[in-house]
C-alpha atoms as a PDB file:
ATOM      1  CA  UNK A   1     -20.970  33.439-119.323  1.00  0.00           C
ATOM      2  CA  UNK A   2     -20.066  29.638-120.755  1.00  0.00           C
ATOM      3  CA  UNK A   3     -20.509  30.636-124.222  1.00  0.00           C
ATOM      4  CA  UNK A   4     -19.352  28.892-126.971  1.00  0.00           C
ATOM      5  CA  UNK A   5     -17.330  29.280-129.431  1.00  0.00           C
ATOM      6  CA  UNK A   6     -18.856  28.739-133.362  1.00  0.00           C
ATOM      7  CA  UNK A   7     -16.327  25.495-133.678  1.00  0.00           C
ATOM      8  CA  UNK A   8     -17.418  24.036-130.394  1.00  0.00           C
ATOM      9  CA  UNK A   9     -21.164  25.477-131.373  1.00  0.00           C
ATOM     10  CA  UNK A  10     -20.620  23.277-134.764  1.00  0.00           C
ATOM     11  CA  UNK A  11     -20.016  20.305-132.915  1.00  0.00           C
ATOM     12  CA  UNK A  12     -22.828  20.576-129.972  1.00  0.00           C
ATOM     13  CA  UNK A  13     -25.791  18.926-129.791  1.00  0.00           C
ATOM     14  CA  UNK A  14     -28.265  20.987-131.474  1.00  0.00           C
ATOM     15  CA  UNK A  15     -32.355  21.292-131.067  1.00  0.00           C
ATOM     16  CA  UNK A  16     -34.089  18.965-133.467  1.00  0.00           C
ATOM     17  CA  UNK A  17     -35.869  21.589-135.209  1.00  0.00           C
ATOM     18  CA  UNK A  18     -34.471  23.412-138.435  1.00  0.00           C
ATOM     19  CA  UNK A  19     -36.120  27.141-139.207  1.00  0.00           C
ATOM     20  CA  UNK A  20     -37.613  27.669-142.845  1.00  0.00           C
ATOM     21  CA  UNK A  21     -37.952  31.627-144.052  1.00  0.00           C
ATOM     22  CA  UNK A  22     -40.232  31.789-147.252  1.00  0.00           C
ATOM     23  CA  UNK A  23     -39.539  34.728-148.839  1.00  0.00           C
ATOM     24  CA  UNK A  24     -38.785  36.935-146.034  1.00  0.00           C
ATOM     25  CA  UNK A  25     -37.317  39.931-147.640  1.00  0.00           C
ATOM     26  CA  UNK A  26     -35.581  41.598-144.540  1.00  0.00           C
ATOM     27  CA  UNK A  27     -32.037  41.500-144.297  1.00  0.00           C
ATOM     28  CA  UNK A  28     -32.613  42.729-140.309  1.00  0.00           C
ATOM     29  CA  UNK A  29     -35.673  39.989-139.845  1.00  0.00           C
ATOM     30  CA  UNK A  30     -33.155  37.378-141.435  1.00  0.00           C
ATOM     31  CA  UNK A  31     -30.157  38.189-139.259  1.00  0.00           C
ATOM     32  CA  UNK A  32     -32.408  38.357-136.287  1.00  0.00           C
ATOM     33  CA  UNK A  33     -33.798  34.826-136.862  1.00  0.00           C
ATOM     34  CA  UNK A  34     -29.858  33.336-137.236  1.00  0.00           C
ATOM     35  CA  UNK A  35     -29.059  35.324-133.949  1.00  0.00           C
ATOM     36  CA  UNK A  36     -32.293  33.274-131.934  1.00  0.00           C
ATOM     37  CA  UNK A  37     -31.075  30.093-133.845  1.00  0.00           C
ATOM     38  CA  UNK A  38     -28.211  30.880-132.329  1.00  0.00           C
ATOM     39  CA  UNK A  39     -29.727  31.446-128.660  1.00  0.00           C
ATOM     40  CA  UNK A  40     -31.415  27.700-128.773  1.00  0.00           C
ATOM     41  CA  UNK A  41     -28.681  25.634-130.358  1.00  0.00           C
ATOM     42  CA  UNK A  42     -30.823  25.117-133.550  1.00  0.00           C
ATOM     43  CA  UNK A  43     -29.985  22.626-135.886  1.00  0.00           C
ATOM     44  CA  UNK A  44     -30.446  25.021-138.995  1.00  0.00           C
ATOM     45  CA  UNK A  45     -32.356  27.853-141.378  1.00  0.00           C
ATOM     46  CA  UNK A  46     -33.615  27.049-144.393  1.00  0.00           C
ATOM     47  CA  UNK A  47     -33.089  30.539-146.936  1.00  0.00           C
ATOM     48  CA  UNK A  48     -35.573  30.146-149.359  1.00  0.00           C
ATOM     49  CA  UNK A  49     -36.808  32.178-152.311  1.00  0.00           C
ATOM     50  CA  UNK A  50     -36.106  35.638-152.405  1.00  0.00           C
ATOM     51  CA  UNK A  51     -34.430  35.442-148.738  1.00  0.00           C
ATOM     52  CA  UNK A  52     -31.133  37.094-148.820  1.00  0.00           C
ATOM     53  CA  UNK A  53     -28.311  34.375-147.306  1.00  0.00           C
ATOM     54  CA  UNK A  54     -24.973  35.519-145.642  1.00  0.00           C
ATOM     55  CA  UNK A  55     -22.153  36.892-146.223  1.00  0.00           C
ATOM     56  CA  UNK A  56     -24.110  40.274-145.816  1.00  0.00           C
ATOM     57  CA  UNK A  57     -23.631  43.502-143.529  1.00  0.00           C
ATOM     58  CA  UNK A  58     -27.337  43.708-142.719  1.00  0.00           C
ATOM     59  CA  UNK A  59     -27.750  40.542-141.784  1.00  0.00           C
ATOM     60  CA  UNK A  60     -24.605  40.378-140.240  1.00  0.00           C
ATOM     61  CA  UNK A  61     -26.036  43.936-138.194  1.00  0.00           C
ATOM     62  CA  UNK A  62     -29.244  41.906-136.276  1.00  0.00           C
ATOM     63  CA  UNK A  63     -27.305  38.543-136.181  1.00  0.00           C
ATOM     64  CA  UNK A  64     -23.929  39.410-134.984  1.00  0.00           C
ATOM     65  CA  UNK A  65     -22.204  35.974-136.034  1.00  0.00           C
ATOM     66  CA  UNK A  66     -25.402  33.998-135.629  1.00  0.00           C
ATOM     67  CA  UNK A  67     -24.761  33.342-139.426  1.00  0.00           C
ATOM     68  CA  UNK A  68     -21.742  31.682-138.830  1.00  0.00           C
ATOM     69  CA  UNK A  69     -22.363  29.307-136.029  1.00  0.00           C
ATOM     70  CA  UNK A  70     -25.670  28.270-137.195  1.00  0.00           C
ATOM     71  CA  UNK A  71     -25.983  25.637-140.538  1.00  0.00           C
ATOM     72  CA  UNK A  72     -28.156  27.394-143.021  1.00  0.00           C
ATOM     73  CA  UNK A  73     -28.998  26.317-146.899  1.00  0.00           C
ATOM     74  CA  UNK A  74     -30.064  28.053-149.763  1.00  0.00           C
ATOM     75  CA  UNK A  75     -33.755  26.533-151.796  1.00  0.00           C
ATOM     76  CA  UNK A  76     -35.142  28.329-154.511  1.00  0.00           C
ATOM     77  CA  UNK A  77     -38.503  28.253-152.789  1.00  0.00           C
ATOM     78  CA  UNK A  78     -40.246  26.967-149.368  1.00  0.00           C
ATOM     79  CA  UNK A  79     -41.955  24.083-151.084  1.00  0.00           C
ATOM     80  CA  UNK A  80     -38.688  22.432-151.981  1.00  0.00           C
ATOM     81  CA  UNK A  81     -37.769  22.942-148.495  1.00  0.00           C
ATOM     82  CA  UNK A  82     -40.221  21.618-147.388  1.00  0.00           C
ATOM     83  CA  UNK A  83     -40.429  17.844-149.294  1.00  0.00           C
ATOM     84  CA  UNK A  84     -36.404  18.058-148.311  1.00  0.00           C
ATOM     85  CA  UNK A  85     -37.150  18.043-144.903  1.00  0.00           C
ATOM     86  CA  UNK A  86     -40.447  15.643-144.871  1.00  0.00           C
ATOM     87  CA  UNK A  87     -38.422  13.364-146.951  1.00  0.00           C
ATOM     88  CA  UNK A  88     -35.382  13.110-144.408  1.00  0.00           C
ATOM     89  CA  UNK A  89     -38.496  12.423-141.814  1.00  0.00           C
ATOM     90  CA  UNK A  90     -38.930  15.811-140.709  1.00  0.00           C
ATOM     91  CA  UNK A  91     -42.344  16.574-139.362  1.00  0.00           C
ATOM     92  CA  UNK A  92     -43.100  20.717-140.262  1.00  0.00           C
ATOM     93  CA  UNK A  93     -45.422  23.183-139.617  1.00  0.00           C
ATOM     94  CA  UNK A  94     -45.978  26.376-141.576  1.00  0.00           C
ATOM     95  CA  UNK A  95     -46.420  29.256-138.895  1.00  0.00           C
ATOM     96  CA  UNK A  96     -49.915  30.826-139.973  1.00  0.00           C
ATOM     97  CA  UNK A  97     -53.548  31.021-138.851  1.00  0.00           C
ATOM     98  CA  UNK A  98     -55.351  29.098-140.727  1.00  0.00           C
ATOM     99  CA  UNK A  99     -58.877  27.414-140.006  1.00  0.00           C
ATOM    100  CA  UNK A 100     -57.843  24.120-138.122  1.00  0.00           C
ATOM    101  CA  UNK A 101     -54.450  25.718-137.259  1.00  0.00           C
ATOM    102  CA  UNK A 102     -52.847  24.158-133.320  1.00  0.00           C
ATOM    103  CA  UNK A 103     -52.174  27.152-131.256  1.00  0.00           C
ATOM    104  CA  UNK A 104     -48.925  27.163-130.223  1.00  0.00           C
ATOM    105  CA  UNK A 105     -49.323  26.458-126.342  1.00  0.00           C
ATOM    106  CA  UNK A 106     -51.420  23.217-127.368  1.00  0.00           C
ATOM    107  CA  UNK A 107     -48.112  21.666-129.741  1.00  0.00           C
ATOM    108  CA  UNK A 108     -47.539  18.331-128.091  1.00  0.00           C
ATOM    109  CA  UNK A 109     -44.045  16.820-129.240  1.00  0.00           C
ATOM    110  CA  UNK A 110     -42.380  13.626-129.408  1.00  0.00           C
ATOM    111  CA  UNK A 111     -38.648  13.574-128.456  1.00  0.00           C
ATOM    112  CA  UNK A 112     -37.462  11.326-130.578  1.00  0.00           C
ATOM    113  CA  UNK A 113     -38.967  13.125-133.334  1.00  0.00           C
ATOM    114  CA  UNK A 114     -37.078  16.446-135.942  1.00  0.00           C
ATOM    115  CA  UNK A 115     -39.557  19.182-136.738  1.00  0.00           C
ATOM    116  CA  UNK A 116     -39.010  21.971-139.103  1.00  0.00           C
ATOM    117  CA  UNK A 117     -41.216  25.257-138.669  1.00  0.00           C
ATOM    118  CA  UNK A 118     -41.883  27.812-141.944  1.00  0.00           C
ATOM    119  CA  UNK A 119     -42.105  31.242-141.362  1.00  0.00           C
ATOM    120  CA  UNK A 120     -43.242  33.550-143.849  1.00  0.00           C
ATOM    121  CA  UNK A 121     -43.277  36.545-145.638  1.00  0.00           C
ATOM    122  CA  UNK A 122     -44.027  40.392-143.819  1.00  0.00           C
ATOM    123  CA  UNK A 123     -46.855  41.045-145.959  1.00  0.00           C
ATOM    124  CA  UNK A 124     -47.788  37.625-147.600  1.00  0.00           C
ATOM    125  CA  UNK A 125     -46.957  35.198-144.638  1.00  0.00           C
ATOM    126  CA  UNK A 126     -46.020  31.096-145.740  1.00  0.00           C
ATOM    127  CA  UNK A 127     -47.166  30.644-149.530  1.00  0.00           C
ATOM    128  CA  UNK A 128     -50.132  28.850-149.931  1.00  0.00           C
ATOM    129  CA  UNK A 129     -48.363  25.498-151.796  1.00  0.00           C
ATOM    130  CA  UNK A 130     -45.898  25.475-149.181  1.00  0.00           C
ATOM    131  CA  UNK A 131     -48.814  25.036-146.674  1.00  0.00           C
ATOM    132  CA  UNK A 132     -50.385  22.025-148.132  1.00  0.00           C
ATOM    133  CA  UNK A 133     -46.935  20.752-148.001  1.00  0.00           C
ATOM    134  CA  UNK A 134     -46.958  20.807-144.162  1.00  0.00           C
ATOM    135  CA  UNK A 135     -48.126  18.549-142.003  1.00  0.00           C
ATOM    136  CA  UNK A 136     -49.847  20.847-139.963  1.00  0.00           C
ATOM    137  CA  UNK A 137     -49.971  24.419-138.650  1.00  0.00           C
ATOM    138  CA  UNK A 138     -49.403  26.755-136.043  1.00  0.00           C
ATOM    139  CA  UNK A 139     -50.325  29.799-134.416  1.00  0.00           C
ATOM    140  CA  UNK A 140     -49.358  31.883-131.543  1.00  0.00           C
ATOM    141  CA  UNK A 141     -52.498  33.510-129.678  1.00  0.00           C
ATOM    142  CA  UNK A 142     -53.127  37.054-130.019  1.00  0.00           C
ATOM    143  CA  UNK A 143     -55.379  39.177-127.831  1.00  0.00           C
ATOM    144  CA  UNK A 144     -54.730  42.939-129.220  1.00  0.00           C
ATOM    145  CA  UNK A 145     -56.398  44.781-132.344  1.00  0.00           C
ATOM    146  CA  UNK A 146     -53.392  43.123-134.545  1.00  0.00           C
ATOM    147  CA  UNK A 147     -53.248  39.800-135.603  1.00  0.00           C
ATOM    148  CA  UNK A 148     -49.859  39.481-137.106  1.00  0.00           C
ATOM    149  CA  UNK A 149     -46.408  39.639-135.503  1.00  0.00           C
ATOM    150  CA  UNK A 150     -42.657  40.917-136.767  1.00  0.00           C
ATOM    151  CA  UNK A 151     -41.707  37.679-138.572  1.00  0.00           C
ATOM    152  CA  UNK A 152     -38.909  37.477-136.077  1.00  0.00           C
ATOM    153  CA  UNK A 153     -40.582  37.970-132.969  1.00  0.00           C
ATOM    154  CA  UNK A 154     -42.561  35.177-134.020  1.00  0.00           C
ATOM    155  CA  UNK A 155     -39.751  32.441-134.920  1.00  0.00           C
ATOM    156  CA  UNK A 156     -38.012  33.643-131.512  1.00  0.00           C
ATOM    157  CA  UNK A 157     -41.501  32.584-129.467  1.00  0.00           C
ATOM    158  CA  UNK A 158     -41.742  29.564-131.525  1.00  0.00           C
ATOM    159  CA  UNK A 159     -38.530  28.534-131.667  1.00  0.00           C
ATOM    160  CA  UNK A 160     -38.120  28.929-127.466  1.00  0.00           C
ATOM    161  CA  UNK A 161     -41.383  26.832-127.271  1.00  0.00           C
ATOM    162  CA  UNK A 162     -40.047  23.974-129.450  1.00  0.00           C
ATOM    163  CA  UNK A 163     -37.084  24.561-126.883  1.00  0.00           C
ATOM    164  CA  UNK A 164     -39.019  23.952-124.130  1.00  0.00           C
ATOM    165  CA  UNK A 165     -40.868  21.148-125.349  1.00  0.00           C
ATOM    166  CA  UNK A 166     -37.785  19.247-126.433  1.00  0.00           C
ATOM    167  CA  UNK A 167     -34.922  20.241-124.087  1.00  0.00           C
ATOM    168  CA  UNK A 168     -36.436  21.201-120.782  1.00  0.00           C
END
């Protein structure tokens, strides 16, 4: 099946986009993010808040070594995350439906440029000053009686559209 190993995933090119969790609190949501990191090559997740980081068996459970090929860091909130990444030229989007929000299937990219996406809490969703940090937002179209989806359902739809947008 050509996979790689985690040194020779290290040293890959990776997808310019890095994943930011704002205080997700699910171990199993957090390990299943690293394991579709892991899927698209991405360059790295952001822990932020109260966001449990590895070494840890329920994250370890849903990510099955995704924590150790993928590059994560630790921030003691979103926001700081976020000015991190804008300051190293990253352009991010917080993942929420907001008034004036791009739905997802509209993103247009540039290939020569990094993004970062935030992904928020179950209940809460992307903290309000984290946000107005962003340069923008985006939402994935829903067409059912719920408007919310698992926190990592949604990074793995977002993070294989970034994927498409930038690799294929």
């Amino acid at each position: 099946m050509q996979r790689l190993s985690v040194k020779d995933f290290k040293a890959a090119d990776k997808l310019p986009l890095v994943v930011v969790l704002d205080d997700v609190r699910s171990l199993y949501n957090v390990g299943s993010v690293f394991r579709s990191c892991d899927a698209f090559r991405v360059e790295a997740v952001y822990l932020c808040g109260i966001t449990a980081t590895p070494p840890h068996p329920e994250i370890h459970k849903t990510a099955l070594g995704g924590e150790d090929s993928v590059d994560w860091r630790y921030f003691a909130s979103a926001t700081q995350a976020v000015e991190d990444l804008r300051e190293r030229g990253y352009c991010v989007y917080a993942i929420e439906q907001v008034v004036g929000s791009t739905k997802l299937q509209h993103l247009s990219v540039d290939r020569s440029q990094r993004y970062a996406v935030v992904f928020g809490n179950e209940v809460k969703g992307v903290h309000q000053d984290t946000v107005d940090a962003c340069d923008g937002c985006l939402e994935i179209p829903q067409f059912g009686t719920k408007h919310s989806l698992n926190v990592s359902v949604t990074a793995g739809i977002v993070v294989w559209e970034f994927a498409q947008k930038l690799l294929l």
